[in-house]
Protein backbone atom coordinates (compact mmCIF):
# COMPACT_ATOMS: atom_id res chain seq x y z
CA UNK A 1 0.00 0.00 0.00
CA UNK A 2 1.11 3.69 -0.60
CA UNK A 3 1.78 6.49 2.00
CA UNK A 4 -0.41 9.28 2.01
CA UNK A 5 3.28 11.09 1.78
CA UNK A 6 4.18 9.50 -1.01
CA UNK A 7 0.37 9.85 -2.83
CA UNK A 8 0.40 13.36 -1.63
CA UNK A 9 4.02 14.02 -3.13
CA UNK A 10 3.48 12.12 -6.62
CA UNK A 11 0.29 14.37 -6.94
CA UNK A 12 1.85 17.43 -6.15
CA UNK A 13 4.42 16.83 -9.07
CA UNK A 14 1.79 15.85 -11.42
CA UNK A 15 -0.04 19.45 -10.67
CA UNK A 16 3.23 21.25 -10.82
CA UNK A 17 4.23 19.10 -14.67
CA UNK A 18 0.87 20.62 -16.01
CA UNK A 19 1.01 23.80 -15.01
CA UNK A 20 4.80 24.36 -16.04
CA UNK A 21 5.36 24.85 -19.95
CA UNK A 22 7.12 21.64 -21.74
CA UNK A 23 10.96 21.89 -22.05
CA UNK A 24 11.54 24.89 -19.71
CA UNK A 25 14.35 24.16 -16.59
CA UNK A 26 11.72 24.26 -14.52
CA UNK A 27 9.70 21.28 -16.13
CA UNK A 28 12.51 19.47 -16.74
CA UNK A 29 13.68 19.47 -13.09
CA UNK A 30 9.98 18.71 -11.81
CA UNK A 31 9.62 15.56 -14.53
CA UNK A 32 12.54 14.31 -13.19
CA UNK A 33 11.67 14.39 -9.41
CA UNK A 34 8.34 12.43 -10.52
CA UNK A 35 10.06 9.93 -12.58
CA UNK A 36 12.67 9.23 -9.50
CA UNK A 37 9.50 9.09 -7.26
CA UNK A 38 7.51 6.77 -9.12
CA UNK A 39 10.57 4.88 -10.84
CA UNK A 40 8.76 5.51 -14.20
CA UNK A 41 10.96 6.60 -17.36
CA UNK A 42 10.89 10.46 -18.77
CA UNK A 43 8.37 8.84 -21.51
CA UNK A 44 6.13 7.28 -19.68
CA UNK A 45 5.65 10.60 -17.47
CA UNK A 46 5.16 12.45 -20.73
CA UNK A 47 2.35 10.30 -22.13
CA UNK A 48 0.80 10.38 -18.75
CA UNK A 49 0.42 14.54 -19.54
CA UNK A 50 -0.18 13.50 -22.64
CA UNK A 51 2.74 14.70 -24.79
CA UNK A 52 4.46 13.26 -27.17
CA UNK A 53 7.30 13.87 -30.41
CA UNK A 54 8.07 17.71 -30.41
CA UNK A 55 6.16 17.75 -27.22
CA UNK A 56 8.37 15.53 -25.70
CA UNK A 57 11.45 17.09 -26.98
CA UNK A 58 13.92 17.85 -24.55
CA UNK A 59 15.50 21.01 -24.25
CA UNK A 60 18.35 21.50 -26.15
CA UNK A 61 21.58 21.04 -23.93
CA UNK A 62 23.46 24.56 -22.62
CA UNK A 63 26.51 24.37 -25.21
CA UNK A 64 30.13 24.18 -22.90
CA UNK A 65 33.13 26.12 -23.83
């Protein structure tokens, strides 16, 4: 059975991924907390919002001197 923490924390993630546009630091950052959480991959958290190819595109990576 699941915690109410852990329930409470997974749903609080899920709020903060839809209200947070696709592919900005902050989404990144918060997809990744709910994938570690739930132990699902970046994908499957994506189809859960329902997004998908560019949608699903990650951010381009910061280019390093």
């Amino acid at each position: 059975m699941l915690s109410r923490d852990f329930l409470e924390r997974r749903n609080a993630l899920w709020a903060r991924l839809r209200a947070l546009a696709p592919g900005t630091p902050e989404f990144e950052a918060t997809l990744g907390d709910l994938a570690a959480l739930t132990g699902w991959s970046r994908e499957r958290v994506l189809a859960g919002l329902g997004l998908s190819g560019a949608g699903a595109a990650r951010p381009p990576e910061p280019e390093r001197p």
